[in-house]
C-alpha atoms as a PDB file:
ATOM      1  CA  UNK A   1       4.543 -19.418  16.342  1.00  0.00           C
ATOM      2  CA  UNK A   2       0.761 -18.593  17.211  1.00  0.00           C
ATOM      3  CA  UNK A   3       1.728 -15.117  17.472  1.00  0.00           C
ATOM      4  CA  UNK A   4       2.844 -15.394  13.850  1.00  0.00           C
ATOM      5  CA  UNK A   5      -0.144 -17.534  12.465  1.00  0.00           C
ATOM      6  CA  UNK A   6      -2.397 -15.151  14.426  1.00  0.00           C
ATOM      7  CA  UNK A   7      -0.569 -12.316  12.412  1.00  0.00           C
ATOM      8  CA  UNK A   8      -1.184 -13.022   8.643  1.00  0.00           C
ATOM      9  CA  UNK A   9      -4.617 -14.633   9.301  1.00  0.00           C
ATOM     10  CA  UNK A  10      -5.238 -11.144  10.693  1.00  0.00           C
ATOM     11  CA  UNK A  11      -3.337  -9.518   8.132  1.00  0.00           C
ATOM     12  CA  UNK A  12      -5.161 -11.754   4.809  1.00  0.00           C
ATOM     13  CA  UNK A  13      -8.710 -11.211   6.687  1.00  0.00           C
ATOM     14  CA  UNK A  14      -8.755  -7.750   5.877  1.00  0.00           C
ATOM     15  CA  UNK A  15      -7.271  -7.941   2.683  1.00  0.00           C
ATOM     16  CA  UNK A  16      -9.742 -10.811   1.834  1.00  0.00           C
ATOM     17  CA  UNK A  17     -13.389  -8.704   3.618  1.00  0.00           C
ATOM     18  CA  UNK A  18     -11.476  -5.753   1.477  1.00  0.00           C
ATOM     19  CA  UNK A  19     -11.800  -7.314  -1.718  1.00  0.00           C
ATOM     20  CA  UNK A  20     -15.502  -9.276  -1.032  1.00  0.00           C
ATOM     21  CA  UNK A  21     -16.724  -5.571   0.152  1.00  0.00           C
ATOM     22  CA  UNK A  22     -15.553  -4.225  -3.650  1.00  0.00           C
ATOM     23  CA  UNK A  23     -17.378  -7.036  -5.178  1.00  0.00           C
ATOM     24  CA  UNK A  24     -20.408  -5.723  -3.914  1.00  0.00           C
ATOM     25  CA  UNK A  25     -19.814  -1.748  -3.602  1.00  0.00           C
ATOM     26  CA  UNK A  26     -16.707  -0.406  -5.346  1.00  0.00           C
ATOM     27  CA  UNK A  27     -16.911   3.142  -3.446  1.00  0.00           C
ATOM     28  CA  UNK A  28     -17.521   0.848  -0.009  1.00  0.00           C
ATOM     29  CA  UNK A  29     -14.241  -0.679  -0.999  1.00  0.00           C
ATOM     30  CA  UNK A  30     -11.986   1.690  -2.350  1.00  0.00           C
ATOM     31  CA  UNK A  31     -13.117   3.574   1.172  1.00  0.00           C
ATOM     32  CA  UNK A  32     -11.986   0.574   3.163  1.00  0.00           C
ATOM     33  CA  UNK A  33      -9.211  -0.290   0.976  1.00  0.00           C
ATOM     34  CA  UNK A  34      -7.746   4.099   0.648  1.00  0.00           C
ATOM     35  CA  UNK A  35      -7.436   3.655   4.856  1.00  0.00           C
ATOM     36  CA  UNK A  36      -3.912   2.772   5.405  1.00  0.00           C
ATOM     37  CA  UNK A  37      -4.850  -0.697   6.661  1.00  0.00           C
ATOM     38  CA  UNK A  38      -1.480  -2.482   5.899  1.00  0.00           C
ATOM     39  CA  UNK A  39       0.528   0.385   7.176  1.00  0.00           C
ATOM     40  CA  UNK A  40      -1.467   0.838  10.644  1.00  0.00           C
ATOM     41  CA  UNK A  41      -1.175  -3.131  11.110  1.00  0.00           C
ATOM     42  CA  UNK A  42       2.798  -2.927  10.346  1.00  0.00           C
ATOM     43  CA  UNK A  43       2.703  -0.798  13.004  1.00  0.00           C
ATOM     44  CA  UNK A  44       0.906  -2.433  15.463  1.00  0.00           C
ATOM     45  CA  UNK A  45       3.177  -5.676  14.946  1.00  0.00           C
ATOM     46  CA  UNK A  46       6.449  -3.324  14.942  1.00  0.00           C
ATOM     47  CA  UNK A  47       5.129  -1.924  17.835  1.00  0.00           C
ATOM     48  CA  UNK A  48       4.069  -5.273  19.291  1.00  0.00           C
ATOM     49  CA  UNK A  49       7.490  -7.010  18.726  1.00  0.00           C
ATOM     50  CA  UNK A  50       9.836  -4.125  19.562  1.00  0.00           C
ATOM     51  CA  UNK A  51       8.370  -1.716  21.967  1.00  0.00           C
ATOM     52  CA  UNK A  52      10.325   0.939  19.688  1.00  0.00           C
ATOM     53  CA  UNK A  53       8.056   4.262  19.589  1.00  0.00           C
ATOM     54  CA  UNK A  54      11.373   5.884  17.374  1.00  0.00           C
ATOM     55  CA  UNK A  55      11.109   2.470  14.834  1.00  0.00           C
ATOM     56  CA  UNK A  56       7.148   3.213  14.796  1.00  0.00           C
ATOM     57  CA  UNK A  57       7.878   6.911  14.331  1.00  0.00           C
ATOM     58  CA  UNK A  58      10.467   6.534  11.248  1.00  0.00           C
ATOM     59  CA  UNK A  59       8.696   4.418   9.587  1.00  0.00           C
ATOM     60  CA  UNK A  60       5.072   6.215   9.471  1.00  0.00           C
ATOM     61  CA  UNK A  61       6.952   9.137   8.501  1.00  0.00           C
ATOM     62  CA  UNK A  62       8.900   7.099   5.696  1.00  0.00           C
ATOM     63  CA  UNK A  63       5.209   6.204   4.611  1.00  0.00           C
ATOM     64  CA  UNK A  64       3.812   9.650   4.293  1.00  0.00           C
ATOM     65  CA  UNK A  65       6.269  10.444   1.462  1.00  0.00           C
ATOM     66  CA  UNK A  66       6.094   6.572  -0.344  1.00  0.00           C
ATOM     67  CA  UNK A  67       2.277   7.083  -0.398  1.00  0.00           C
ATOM     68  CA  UNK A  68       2.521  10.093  -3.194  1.00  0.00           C
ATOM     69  CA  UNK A  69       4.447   7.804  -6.085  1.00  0.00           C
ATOM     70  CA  UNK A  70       2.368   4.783  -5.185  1.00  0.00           C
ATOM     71  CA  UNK A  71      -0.466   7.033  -6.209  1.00  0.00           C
ATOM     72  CA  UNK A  72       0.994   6.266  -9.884  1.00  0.00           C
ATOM     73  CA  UNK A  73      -0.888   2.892 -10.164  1.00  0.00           C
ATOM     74  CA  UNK A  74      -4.063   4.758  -9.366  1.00  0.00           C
ATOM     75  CA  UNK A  75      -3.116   7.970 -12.612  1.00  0.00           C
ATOM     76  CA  UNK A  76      -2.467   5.162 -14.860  1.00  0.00           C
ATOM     77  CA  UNK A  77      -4.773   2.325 -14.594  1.00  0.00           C
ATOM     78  CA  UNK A  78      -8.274   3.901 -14.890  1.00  0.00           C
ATOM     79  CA  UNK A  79      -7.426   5.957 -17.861  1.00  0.00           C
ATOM     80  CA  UNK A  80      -5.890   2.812 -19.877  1.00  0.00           C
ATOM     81  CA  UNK A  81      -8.583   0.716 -18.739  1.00  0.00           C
ATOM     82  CA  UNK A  82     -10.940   3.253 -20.200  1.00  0.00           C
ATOM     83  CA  UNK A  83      -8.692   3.603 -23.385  1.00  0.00           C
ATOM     84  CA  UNK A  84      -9.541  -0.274 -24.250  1.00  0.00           C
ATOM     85  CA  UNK A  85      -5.916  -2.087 -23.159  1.00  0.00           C
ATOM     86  CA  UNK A  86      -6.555  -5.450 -21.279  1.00  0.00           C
ATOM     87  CA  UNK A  87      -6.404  -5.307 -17.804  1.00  0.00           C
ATOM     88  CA  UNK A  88      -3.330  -7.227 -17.930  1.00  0.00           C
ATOM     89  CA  UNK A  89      -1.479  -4.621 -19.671  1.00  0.00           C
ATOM     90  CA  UNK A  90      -3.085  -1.757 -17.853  1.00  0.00           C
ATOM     91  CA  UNK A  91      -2.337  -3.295 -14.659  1.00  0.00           C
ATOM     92  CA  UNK A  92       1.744  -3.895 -15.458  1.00  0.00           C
ATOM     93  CA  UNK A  93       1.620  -0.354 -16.855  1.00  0.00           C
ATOM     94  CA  UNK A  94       0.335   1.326 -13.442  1.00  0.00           C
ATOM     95  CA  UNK A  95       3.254  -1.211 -11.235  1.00  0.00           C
ATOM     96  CA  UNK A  96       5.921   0.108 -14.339  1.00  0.00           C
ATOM     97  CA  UNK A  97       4.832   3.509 -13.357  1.00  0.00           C
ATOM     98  CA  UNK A  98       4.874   2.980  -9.640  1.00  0.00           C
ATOM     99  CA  UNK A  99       8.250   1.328  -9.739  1.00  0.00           C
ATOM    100  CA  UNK A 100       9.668   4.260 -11.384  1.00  0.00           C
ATOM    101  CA  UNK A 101       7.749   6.616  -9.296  1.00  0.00           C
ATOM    102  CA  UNK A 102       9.110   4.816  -6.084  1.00  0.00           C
ATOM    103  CA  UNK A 103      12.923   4.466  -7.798  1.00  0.00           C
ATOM    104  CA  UNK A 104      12.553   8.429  -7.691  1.00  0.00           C
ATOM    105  CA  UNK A 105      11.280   9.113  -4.524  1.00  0.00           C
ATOM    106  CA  UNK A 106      13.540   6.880  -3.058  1.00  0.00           C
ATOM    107  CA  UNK A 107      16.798   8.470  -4.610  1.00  0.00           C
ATOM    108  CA  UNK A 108      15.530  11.788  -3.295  1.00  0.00           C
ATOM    109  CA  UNK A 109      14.517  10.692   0.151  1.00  0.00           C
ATOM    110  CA  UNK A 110      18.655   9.460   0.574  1.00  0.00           C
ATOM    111  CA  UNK A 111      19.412  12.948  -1.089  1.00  0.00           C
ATOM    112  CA  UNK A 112      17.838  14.581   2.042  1.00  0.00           C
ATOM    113  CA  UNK A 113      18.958  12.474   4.430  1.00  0.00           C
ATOM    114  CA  UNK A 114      22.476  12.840   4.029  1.00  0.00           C
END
């Protein structure tokens, strides 16, 4: 149970110092927050808890091709943010965009694997 506690307070500190950093510098954040944080701690816990080097393997490489449609947040947002919608609207637009996106990549990722 400490193992898990000691996990997400981990896990939410970054994401938390992330966000407080951006407050203050938004290229200081966007730095911090464009390194693959989550995925490298996902890692380290899969790694932690199974021992699997194949898991670890599969699933950075199942990464590397999610990371180019959940760039379709970051193609939509700034330009309708600029265009004068609410950041409400500009923010469900960009996760539209990147569901689609991943709904895509995903059907062509099981194309190639079978």
């Amino acid at each position: 149970m400490i193992y898990l506690i000691t996990k997400f307070a981990a896990t939410a500190l970054l994401v938390v110092a992330v966000s407080e950093i951006a407050r203050r510098s938004t290229l200081l954040g966007a730095i911090l927050a464009s390194v693959p944080t989550i995925s490298v701690l996902a890692m380290i816990w899969m790694y932690l808890d199974t021992g699997d080097n194949e898991r670890v393997a599969a699933f950075s490489a199942d990464i590397v091709w999610l990371v180019l449609p959940s760039l379709a947040l970051f193609l939509v947002l700034p330009p309708l943010l600029r265009g004068g919608f609410g950041f409400w609207w500009s923010l469900l637009a960009g996760i539209g965009a990147t569901v689609i996106a991943y709904a895509g990549a995903i059907q062509i990722l099981e194309q190639l694997r079978h």
